[in-house]
C-alpha atoms as a PDB file:
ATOM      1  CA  UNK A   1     122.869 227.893 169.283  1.00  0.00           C
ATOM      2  CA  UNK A   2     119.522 227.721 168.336  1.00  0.00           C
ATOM      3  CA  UNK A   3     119.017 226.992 163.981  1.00  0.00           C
ATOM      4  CA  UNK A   4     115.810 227.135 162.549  1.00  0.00           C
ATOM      5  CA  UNK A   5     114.654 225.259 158.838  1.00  0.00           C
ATOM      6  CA  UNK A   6     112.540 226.180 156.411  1.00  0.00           C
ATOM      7  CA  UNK A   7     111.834 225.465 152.787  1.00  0.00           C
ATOM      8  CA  UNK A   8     109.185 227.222 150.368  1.00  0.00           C
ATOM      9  CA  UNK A   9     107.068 224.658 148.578  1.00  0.00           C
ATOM     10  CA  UNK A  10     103.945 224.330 146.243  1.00  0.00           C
ATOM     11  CA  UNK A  11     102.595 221.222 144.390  1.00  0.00           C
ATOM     12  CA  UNK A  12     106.271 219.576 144.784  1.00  0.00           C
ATOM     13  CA  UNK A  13     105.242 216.078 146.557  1.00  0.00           C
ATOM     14  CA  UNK A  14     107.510 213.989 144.458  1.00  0.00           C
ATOM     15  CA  UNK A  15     110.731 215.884 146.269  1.00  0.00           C
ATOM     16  CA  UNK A  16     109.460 217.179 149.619  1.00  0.00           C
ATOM     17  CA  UNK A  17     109.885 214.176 151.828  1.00  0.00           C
ATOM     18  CA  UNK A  18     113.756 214.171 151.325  1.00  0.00           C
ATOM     19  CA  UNK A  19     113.847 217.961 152.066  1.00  0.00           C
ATOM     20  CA  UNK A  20     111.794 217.483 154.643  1.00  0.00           C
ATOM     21  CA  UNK A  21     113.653 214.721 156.792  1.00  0.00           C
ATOM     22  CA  UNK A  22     116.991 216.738 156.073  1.00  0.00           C
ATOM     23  CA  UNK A  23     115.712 219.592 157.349  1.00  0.00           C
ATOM     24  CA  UNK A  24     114.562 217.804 160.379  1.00  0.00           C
ATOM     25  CA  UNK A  25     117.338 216.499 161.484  1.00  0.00           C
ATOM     26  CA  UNK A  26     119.324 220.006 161.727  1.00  0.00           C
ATOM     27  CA  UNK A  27     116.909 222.329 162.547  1.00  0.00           C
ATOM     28  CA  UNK A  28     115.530 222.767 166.360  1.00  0.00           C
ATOM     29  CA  UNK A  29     112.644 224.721 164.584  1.00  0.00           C
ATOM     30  CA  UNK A  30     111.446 223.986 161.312  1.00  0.00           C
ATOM     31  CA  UNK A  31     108.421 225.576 158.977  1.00  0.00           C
ATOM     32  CA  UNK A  32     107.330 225.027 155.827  1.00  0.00           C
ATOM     33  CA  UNK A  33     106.443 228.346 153.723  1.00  0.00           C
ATOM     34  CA  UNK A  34     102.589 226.895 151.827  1.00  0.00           C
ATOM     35  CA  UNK A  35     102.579 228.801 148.264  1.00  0.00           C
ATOM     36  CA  UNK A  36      99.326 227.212 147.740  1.00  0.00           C
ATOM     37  CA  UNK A  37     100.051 223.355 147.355  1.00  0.00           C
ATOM     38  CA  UNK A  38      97.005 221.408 146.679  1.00  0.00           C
ATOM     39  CA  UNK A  39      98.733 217.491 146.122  1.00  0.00           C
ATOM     40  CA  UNK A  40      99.314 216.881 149.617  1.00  0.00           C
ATOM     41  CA  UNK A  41     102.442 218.602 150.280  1.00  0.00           C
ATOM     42  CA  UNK A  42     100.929 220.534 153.337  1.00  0.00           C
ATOM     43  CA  UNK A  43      99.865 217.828 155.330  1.00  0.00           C
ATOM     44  CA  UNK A  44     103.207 215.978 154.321  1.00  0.00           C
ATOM     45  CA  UNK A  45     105.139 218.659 155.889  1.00  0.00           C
ATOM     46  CA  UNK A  46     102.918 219.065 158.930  1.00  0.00           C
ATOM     47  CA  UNK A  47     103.223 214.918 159.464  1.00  0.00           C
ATOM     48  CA  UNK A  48     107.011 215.822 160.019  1.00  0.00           C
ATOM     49  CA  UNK A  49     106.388 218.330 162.314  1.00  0.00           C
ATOM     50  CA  UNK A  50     106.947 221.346 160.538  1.00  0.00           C
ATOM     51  CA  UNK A  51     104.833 224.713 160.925  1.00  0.00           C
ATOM     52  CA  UNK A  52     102.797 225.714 158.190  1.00  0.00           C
ATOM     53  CA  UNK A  53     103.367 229.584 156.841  1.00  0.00           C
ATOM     54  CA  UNK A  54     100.565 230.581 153.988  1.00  0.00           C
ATOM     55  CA  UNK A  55     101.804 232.324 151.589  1.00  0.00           C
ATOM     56  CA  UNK A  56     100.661 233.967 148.163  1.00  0.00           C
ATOM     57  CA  UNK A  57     103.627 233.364 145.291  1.00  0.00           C
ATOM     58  CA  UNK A  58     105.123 236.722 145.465  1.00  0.00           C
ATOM     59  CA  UNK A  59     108.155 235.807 144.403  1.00  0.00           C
ATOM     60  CA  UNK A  60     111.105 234.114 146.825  1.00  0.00           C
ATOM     61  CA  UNK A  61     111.852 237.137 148.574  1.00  0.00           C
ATOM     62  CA  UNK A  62     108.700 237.499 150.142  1.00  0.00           C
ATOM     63  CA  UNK A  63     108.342 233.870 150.685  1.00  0.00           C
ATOM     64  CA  UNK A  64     111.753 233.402 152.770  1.00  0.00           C
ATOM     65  CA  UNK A  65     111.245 236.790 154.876  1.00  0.00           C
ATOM     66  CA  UNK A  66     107.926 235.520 155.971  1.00  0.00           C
ATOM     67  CA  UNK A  67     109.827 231.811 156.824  1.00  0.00           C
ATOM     68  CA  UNK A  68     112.635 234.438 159.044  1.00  0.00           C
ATOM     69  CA  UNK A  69     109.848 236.376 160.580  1.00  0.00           C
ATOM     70  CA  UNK A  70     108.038 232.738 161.455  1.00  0.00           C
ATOM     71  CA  UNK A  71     111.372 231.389 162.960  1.00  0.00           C
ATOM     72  CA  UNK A  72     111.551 233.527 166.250  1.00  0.00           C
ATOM     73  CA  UNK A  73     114.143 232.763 168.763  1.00  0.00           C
ATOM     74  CA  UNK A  74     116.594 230.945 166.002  1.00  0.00           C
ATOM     75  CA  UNK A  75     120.031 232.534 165.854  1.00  0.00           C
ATOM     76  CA  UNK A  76     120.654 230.994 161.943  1.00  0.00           C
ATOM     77  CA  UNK A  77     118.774 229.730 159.529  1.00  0.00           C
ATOM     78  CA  UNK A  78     118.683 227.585 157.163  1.00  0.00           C
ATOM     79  CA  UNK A  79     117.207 226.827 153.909  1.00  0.00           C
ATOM     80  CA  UNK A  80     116.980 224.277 151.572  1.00  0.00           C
ATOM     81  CA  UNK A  81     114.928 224.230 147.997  1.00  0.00           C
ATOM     82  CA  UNK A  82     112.089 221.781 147.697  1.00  0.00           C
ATOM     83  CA  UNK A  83     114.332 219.975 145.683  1.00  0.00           C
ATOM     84  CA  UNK A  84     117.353 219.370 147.736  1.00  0.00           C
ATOM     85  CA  UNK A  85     118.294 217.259 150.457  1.00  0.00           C
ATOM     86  CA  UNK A  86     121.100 216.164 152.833  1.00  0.00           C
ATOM     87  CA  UNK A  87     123.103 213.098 152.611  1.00  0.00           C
ATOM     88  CA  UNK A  88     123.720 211.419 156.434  1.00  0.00           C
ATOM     89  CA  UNK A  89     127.448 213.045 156.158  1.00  0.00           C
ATOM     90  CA  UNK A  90     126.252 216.330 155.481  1.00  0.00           C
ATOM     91  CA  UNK A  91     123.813 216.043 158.422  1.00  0.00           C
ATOM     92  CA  UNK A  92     126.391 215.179 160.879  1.00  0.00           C
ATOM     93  CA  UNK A  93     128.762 218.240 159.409  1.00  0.00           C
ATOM     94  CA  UNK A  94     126.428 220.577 160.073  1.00  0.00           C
ATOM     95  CA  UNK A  95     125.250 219.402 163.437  1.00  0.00           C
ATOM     96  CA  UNK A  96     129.284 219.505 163.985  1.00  0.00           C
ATOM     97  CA  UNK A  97     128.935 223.570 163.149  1.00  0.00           C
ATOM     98  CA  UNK A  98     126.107 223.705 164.999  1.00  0.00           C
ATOM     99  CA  UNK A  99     128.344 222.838 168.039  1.00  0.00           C
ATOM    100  CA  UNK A 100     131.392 225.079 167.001  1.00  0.00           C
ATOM    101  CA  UNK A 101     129.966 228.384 168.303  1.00  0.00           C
ATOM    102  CA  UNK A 102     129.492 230.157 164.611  1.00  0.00           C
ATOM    103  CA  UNK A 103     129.883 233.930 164.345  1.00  0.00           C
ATOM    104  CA  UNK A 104     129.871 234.633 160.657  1.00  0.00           C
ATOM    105  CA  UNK A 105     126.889 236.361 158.637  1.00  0.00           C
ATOM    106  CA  UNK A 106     126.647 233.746 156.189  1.00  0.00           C
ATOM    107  CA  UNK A 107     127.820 230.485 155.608  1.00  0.00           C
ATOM    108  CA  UNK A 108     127.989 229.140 152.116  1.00  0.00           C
ATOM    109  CA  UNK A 109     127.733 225.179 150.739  1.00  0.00           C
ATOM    110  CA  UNK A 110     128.660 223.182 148.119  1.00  0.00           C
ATOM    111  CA  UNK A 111     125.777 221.838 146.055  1.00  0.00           C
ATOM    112  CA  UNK A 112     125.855 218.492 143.295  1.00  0.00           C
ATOM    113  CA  UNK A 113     123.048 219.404 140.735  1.00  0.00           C
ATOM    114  CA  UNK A 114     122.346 215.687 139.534  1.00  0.00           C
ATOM    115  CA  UNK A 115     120.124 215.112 136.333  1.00  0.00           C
ATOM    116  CA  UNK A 116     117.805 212.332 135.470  1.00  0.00           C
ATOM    117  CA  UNK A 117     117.641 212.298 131.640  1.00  0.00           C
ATOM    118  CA  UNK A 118     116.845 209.586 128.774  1.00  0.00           C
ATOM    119  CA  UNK A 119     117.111 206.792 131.694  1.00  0.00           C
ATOM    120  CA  UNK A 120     120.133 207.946 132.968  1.00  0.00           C
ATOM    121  CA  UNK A 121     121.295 209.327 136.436  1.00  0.00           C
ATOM    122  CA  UNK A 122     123.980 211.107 136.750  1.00  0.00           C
ATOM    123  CA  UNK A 123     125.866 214.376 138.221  1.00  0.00           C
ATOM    124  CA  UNK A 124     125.771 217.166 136.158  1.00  0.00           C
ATOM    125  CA  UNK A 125     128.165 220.038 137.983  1.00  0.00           C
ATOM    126  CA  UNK A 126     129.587 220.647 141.531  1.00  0.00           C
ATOM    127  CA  UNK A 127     128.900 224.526 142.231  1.00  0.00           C
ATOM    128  CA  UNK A 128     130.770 225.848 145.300  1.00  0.00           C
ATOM    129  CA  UNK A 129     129.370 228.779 146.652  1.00  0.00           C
ATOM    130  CA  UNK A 130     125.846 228.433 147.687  1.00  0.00           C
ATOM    131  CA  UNK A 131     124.907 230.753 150.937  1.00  0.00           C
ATOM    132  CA  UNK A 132     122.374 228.509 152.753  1.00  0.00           C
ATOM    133  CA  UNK A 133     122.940 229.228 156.604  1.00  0.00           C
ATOM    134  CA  UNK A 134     122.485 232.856 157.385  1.00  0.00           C
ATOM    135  CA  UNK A 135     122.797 234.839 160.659  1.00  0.00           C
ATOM    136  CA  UNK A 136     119.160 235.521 161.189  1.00  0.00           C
ATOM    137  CA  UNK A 137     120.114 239.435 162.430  1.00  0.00           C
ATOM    138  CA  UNK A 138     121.662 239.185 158.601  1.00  0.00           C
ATOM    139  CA  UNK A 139     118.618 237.931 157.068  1.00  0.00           C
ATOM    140  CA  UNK A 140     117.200 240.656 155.051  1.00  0.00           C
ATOM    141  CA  UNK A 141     115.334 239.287 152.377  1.00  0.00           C
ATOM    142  CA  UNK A 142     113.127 241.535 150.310  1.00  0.00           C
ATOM    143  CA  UNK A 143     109.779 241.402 148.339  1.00  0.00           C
ATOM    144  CA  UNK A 144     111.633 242.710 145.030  1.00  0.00           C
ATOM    145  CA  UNK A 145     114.016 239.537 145.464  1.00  0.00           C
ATOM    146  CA  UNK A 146     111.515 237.685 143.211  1.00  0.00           C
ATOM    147  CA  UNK A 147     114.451 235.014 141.486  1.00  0.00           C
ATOM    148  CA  UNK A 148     117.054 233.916 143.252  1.00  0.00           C
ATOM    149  CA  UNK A 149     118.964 236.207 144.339  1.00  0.00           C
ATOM    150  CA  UNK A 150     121.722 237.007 146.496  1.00  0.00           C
ATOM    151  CA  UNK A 151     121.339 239.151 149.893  1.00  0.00           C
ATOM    152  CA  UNK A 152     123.440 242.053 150.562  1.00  0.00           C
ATOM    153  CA  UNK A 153     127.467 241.265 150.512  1.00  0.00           C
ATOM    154  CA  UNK A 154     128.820 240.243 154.123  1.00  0.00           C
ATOM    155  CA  UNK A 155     131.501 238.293 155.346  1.00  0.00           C
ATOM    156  CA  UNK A 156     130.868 234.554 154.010  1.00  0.00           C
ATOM    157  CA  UNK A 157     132.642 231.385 155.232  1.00  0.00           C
ATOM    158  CA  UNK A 158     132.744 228.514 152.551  1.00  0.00           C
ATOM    159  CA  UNK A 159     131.948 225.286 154.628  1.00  0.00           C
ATOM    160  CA  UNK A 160     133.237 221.327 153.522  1.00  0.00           C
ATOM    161  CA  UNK A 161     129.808 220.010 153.647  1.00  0.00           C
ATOM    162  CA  UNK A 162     127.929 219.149 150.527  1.00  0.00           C
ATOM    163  CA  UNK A 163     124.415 219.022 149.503  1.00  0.00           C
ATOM    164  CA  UNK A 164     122.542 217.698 146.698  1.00  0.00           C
ATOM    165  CA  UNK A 165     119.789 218.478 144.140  1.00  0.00           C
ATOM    166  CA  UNK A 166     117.285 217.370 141.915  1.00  0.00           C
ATOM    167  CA  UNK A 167     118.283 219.756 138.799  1.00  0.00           C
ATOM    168  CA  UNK A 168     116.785 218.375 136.355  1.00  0.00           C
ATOM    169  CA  UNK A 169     114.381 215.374 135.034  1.00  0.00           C
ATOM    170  CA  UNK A 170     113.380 216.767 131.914  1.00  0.00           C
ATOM    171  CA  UNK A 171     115.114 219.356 129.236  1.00  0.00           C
ATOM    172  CA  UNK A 172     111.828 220.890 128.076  1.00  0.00           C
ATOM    173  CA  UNK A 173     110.693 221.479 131.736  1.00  0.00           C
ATOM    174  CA  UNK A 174     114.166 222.831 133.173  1.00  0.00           C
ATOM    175  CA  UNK A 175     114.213 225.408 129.559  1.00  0.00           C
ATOM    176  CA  UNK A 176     110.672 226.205 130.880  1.00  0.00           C
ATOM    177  CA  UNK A 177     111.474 227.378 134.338  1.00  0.00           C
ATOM    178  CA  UNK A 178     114.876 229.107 133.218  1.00  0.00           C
ATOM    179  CA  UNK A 179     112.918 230.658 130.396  1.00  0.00           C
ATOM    180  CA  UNK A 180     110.699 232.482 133.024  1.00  0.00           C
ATOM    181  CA  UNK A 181     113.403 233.003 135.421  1.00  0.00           C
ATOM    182  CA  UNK A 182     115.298 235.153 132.565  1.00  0.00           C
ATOM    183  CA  UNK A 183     112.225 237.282 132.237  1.00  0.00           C
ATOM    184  CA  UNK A 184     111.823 237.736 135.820  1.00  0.00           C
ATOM    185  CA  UNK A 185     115.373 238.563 136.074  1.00  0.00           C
ATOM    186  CA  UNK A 186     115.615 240.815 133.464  1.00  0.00           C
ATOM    187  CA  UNK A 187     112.319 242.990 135.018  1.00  0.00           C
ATOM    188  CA  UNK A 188     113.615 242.957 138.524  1.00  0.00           C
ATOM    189  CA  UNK A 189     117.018 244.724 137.061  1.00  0.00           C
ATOM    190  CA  UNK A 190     115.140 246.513 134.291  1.00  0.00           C
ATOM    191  CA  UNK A 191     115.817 249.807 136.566  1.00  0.00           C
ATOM    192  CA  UNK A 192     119.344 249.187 137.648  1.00  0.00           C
ATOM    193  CA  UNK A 193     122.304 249.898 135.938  1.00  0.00           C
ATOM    194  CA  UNK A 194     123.575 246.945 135.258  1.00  0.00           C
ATOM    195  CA  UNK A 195     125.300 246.709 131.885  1.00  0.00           C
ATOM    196  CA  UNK A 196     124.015 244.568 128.795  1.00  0.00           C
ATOM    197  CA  UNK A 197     126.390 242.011 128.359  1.00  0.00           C
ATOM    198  CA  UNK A 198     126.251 240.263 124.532  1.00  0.00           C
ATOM    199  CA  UNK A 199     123.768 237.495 124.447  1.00  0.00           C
ATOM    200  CA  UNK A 200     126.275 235.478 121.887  1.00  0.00           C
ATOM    201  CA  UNK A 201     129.633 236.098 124.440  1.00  0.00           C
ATOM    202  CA  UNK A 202     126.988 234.859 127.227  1.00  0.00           C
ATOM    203  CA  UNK A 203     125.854 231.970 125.376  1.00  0.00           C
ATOM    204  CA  UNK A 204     129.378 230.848 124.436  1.00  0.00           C
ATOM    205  CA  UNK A 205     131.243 231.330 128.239  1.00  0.00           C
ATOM    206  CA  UNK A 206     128.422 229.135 129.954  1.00  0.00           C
ATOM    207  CA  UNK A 207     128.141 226.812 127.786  1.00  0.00           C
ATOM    208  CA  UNK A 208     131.932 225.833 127.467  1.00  0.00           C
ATOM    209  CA  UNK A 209     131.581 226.393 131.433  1.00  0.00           C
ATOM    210  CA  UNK A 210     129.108 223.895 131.668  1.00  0.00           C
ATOM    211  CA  UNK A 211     130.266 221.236 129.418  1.00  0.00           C
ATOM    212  CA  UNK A 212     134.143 221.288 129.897  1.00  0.00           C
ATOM    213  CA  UNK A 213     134.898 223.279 132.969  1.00  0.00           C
ATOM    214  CA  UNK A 214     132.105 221.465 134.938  1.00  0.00           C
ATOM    215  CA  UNK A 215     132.864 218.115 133.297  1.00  0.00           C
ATOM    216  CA  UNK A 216     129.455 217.695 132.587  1.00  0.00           C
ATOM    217  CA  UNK A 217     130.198 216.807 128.995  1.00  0.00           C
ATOM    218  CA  UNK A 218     132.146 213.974 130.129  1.00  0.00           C
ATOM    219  CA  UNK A 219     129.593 212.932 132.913  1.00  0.00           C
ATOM    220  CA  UNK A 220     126.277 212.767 130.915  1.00  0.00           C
ATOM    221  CA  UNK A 221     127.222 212.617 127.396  1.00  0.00           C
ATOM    222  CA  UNK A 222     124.939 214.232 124.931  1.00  0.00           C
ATOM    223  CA  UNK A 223     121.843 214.455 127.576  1.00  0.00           C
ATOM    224  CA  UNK A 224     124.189 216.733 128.948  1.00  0.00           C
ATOM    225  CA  UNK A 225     125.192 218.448 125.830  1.00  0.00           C
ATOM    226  CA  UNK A 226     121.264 219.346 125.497  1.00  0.00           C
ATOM    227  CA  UNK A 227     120.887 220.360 129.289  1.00  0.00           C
ATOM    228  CA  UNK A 228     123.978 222.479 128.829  1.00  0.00           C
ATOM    229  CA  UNK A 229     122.341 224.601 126.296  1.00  0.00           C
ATOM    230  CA  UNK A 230     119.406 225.336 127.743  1.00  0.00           C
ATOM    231  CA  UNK A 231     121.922 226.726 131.180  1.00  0.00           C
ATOM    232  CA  UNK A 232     124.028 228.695 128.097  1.00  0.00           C
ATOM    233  CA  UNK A 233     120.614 230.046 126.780  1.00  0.00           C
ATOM    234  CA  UNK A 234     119.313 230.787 130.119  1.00  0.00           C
ATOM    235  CA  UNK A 235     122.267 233.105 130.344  1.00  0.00           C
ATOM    236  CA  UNK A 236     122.103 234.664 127.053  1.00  0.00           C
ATOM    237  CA  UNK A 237     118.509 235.547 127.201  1.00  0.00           C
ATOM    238  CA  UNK A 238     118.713 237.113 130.497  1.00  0.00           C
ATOM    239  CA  UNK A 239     120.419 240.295 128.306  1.00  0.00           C
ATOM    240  CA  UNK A 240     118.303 239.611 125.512  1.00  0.00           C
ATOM    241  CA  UNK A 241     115.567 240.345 127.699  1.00  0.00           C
ATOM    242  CA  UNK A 242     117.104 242.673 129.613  1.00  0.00           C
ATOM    243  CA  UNK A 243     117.678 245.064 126.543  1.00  0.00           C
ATOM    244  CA  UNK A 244     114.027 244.444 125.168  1.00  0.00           C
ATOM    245  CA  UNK A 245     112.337 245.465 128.543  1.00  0.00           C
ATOM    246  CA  UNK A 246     114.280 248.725 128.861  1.00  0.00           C
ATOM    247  CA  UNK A 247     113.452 249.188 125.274  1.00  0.00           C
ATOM    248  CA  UNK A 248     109.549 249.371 126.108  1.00  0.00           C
ATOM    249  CA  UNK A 249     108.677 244.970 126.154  1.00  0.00           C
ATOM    250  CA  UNK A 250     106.483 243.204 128.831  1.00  0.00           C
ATOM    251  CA  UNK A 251     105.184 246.464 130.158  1.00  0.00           C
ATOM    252  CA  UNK A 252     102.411 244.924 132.092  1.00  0.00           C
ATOM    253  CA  UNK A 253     104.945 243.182 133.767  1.00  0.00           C
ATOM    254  CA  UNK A 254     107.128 245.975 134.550  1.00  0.00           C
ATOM    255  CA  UNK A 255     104.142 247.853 135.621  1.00  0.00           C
ATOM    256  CA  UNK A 256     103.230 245.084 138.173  1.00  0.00           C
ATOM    257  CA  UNK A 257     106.813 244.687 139.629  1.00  0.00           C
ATOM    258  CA  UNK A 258     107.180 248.770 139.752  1.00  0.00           C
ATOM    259  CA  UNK A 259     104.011 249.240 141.770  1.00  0.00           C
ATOM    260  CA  UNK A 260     104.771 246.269 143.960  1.00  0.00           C
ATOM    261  CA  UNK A 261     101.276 244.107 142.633  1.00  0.00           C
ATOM    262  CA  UNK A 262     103.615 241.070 142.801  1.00  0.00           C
ATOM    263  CA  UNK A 263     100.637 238.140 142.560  1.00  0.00           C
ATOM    264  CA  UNK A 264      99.887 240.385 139.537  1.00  0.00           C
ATOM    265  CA  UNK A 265     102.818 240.067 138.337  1.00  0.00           C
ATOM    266  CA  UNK A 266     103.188 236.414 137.927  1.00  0.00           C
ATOM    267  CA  UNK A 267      99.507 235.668 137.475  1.00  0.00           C
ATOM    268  CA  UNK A 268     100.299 237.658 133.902  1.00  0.00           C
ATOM    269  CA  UNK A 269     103.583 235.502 133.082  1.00  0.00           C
ATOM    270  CA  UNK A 270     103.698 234.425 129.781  1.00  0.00           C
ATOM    271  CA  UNK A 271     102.322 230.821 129.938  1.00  0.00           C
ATOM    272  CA  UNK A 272     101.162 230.927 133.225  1.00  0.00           C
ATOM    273  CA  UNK A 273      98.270 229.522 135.361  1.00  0.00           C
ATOM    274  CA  UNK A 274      95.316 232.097 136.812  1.00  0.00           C
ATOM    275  CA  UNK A 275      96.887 230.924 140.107  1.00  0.00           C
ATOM    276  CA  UNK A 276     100.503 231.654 140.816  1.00  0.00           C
ATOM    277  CA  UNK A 277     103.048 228.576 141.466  1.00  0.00           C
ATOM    278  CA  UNK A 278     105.241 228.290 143.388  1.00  0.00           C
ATOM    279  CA  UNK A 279     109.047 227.426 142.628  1.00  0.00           C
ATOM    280  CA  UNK A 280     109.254 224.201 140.050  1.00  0.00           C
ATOM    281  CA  UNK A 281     105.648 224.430 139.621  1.00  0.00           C
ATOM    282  CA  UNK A 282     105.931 226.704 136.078  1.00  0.00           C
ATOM    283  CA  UNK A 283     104.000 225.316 133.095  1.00  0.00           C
ATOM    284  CA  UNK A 284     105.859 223.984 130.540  1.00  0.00           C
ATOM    285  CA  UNK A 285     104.705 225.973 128.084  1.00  0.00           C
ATOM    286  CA  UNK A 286     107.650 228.460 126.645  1.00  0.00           C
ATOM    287  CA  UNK A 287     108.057 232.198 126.476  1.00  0.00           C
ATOM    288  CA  UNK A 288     107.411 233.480 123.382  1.00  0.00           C
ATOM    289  CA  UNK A 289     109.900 234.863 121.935  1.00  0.00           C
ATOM    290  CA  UNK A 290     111.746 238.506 122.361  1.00  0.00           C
ATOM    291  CA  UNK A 291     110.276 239.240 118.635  1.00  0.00           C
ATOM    292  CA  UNK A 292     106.582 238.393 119.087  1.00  0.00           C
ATOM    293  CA  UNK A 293     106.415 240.644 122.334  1.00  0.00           C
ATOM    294  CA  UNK A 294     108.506 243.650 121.283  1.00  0.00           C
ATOM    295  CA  UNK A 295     108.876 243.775 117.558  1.00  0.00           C
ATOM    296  CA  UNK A 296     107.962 247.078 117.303  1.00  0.00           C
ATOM    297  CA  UNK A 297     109.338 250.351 114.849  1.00  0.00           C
ATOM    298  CA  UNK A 298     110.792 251.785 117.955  1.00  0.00           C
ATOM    299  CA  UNK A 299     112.366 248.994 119.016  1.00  0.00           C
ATOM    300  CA  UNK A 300     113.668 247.724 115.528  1.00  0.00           C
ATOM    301  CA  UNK A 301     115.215 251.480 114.744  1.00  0.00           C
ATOM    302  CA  UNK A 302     117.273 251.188 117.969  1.00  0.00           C
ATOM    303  CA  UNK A 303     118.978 248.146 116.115  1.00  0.00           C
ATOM    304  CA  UNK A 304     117.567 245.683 118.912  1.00  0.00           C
ATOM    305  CA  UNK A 305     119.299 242.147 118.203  1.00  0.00           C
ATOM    306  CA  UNK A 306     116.147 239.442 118.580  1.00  0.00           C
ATOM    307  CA  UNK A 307     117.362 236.485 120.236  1.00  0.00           C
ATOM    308  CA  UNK A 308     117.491 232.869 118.577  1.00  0.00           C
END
């Protein structure tokens, strides 16, 4: 069985190399998708041995079909964030399914999101269902995939192998990122008919998620408190967005995604560089809010609830 690596990067030097070696040591082919790095990353990933992909940020759809097309002759693949990493145990677990003859579509992985925050280390959550090795006849990423999101339902086998990520190092620059990830959410499934769940009710479930069925309360203290609220907001203003774009908001944006301009569309992100980023490469600088962008007569008489 023949697995081939990949990972999408930009400007993300400071967590490559780990990614990088893990990567290495599974894969039998390995490339690294270039979203326009300019620190050093390409020629990090090339001293490992990895083939370099150019890519223009269109979002990480786009990004991980052109890794699929670029691995040719690989019967899985798999994928790690330029955050992640494998521990030595996890790397000898998977080479053990390497050697087990797998026949699944997809095989999903545990992953420890650890956070660095006010000088302290520590693990913020265990999620347990993360599809990272994928049958490449199953691998049908598409260019409107531009968050993370899941492909098509198919049988999934839950593997004991764990690995581990860099979640967060800062709470203004993780409420950053999830701030644009909401938006880009909330215009990618501006069209579907997915229902608006309340923003409070949202809010509330994650955040008593994150804090007490995760543990993370107990793990990180009030650092974790803080991070926790920005996940629970995350969450909430994915609707809060989601009801202000079908009510007329960001229609540049929706304009962009609808006609497929996806550079376009996040060159014009709130906050955002002339040249797109790629993934953890978002300014810091926050969405303004729901009311600034669609406070509007129309909007207002249709009894729109603004976020906080």
């Amino acid at each position: 069985m023949r697995l081939g690596g990949f990972v999408i990067h930009g400007n993300n030097r400071p967590t490559l190399r780990r990614c990088l070696e893990s990567l290495a040591a599974v894969g039998d082919d390995c490339v690294a998708v270039d979203c326009g790095s300019t620190d050093g990353s390409a020629e990090l990933a090339r001293g490992r041995g990895f083939r370099r992909v150019m890519r223009r940020w269109e979002g990480f759809g786009a990004a991980r079909a052109a890794a699929a097309e670029a691995l040719v002759g690989c019967d899985y693949l798999f994928f790690l964030d330029s955050d992640e990493w494998l521990e030595p145990r996890a790397i000898g677990a998977l080479r053990t399914w390497k050697a087990s003859r797998p026949s699944a579509a997809y095989y999903a992985l545990r992953r420890r999101d650890w956070a660095q925050l006010d000088g302290r280390r520590f693990l913020y959550r265990t999620e347990h269902h993360h599809i990272r090795l994928i049958r490449k006849d199953s691998a049908s990423w598409q260019r409107d995939m531009i968050v993370h999101e899941a492909l098509p339902p198919a049988p999934t086998v839950l593997l004991p192998i764990t690995l581990d990520h860099s979640f967060a190092d800062s709470v203004e620059t993780t409420r950053a990122k999830m701030e644009r990830y909401s938006l880009l959410w909330a215009i990618s499934n501006h069209r579907s008919a997915r229902r608006v769940k309340p923003p409070a009710l949202q809010h509330l479930a994650h955040f008593l998620r994150e804090t007490l069925l995760k543990g993370a309360a107990f793990r990180g203290g009030v650092p974790a408190l803080h991070l926790a609220r920005v996940v629970a907001d995350h969450h909430a203003r994915r609707y809060a967005l989601l009801r202000a774009v079908r009510g007329g908001a960001y229609p540049e944006l929706v304009q962009a995604f609808d006609e497929g301009r996806l550079v376009d569309l996040f060159r014009l992100l709130p906050g955002q560089a002339p040249r797109a980023a790629a993934p953890r490469s978002f300014p810091s600088r926050p969405l303004a809010p729901v009311r600034s962008v669609a406070h509007s007569p129309r909007l207002a008489s249709a009894g729109m609830r603004q976020p906080e």
